[in-house]
C-alpha atoms as a PDB file:
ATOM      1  CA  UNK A   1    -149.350 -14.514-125.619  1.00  0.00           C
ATOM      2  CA  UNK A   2    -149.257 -11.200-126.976  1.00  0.00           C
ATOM      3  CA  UNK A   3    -146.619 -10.307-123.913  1.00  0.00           C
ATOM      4  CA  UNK A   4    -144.453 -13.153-124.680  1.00  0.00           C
ATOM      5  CA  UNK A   5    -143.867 -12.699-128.583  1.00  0.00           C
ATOM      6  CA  UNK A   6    -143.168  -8.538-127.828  1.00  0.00           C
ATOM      7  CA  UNK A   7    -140.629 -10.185-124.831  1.00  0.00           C
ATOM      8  CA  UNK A   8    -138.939 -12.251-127.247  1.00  0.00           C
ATOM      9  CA  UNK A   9    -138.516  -9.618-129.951  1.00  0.00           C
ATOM     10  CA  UNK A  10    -137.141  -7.152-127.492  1.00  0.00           C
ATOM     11  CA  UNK A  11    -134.721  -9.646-126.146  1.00  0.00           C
ATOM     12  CA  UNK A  12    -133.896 -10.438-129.940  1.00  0.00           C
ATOM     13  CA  UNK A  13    -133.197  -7.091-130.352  1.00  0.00           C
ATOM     14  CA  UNK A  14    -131.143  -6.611-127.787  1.00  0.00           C
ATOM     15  CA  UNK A  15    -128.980  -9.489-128.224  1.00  0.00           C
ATOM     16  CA  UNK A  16    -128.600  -8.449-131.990  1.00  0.00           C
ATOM     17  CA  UNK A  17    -127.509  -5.516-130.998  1.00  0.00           C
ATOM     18  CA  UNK A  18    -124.690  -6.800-128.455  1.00  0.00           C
ATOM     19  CA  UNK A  19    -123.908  -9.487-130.443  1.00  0.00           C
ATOM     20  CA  UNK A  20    -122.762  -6.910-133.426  1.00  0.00           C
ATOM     21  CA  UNK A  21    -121.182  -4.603-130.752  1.00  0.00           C
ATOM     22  CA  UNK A  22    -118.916  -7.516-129.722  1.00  0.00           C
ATOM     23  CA  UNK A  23    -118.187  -9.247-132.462  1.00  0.00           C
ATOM     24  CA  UNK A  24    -115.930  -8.278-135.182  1.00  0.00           C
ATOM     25  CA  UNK A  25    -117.169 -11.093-137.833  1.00  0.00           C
ATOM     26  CA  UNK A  26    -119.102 -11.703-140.920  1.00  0.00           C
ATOM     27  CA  UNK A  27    -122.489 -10.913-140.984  1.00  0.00           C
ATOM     28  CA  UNK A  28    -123.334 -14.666-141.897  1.00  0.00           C
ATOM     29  CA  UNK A  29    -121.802 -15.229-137.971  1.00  0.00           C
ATOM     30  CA  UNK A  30    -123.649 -12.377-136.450  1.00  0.00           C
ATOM     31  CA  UNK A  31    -127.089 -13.669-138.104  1.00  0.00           C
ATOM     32  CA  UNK A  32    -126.382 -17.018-136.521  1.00  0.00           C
ATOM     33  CA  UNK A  33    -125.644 -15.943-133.017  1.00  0.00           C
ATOM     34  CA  UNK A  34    -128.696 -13.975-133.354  1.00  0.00           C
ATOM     35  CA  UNK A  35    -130.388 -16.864-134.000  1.00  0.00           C
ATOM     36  CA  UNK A  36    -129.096 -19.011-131.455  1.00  0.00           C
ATOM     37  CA  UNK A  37    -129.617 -16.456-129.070  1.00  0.00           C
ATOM     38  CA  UNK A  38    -133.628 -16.132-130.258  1.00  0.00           C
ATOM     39  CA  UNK A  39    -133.860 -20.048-129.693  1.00  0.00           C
ATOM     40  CA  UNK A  40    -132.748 -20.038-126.205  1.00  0.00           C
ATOM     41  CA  UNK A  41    -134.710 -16.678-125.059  1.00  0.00           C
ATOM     42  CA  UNK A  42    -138.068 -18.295-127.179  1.00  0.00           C
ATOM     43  CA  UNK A  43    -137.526 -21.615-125.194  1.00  0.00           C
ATOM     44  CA  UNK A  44    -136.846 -19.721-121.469  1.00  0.00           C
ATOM     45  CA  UNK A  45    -140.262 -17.532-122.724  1.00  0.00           C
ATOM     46  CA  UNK A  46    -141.661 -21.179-123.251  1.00  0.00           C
ATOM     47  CA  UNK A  47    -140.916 -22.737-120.261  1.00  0.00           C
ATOM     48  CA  UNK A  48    -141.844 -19.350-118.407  1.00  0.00           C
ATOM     49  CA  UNK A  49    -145.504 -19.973-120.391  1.00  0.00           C
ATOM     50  CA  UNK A  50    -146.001 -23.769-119.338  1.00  0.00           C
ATOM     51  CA  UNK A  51    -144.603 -22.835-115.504  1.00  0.00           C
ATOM     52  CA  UNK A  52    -147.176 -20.393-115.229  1.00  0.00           C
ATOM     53  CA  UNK A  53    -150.181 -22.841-116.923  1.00  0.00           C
ATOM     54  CA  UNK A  54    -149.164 -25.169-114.719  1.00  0.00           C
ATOM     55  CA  UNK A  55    -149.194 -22.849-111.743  1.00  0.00           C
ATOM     56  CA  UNK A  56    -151.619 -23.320-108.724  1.00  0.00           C
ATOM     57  CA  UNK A  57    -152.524 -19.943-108.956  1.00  0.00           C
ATOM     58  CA  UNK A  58    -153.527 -20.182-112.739  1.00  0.00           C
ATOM     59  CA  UNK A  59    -155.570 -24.057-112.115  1.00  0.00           C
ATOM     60  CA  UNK A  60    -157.832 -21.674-108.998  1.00  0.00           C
ATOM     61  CA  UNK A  61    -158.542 -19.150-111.458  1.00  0.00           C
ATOM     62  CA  UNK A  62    -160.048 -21.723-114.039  1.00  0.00           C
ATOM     63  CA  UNK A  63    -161.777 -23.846-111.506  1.00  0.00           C
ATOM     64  CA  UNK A  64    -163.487 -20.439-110.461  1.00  0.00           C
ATOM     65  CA  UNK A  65    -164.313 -19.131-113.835  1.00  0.00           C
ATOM     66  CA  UNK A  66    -165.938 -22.681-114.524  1.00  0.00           C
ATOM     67  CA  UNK A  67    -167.958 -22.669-110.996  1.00  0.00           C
ATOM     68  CA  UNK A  68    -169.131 -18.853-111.796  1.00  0.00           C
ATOM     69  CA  UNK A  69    -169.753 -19.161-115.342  1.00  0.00           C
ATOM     70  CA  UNK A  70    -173.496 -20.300-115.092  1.00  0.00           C
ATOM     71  CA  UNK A  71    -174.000 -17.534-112.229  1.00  0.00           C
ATOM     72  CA  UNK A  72    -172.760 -14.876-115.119  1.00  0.00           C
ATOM     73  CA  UNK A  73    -174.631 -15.957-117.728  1.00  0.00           C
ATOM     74  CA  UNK A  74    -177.962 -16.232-115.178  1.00  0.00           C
ATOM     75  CA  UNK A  75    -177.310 -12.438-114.112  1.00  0.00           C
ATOM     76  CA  UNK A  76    -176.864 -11.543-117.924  1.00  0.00           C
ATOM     77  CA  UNK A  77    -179.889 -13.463-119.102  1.00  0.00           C
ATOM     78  CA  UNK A  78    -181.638 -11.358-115.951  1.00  0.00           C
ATOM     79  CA  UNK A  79    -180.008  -7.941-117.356  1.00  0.00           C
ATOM     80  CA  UNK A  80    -181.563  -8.828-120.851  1.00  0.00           C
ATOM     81  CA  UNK A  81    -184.997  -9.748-119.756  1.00  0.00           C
ATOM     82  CA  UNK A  82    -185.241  -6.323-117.769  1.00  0.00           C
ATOM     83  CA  UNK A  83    -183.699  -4.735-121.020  1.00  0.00           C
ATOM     84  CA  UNK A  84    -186.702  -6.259-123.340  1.00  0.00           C
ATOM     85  CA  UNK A  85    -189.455  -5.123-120.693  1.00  0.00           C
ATOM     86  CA  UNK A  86    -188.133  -2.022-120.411  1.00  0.00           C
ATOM     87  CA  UNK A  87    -188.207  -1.467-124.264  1.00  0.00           C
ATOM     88  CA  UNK A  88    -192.078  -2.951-124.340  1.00  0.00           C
ATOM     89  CA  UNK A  89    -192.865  -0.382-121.825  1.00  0.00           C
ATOM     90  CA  UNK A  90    -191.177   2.330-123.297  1.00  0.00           C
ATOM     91  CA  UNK A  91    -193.690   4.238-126.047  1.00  0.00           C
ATOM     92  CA  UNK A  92    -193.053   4.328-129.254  1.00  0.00           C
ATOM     93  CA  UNK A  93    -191.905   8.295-130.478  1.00  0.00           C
END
């Protein structure tokens, strides 16, 4: 998400910047191109979002986090029982 907002500010800036270069008019007119230009490059970055949510790709890589989640959290409940033995065994200094 982080990616898409720093995207859509460079792109603003950009287009700011050309829009000023080629445009001789009030500053009221550049604002407003500016504007227009952030609504269409935030709705591409939008679309771009959902296409990739809806992706096959993206819908593996959930279904495997959710079948591999309890085998993580097993092997992390394992690391943390060694951890606690280890500490009864160790002597106090």
């Amino acid at each position: 998400m982080k990616g898409s907002i720093l995207f859509l500010l460079a792109c603003t800036a950009v287009l700011a910047a050309t829009a000023r270069a080629d445009t001789s008019e009030q500053p009221e007119a550049v604002v407003k191109k500016v504007q227009e230009y952030a609504q269409k490059a935030s709705a591409m970055v939008k679309g771009a979002f959902n296409t990739l949510q809806e992706s096959e790709m993206t819908q593996q890589a959930r279904r495997w986090l959710e079948n591999n989640a309890d085998r993580v959290k097993q092997k992390l409940e394992w690391v943390k029982q060694q951890l606690v033995e280890l500490w009864r065994r160790t002597p106090a200094a």
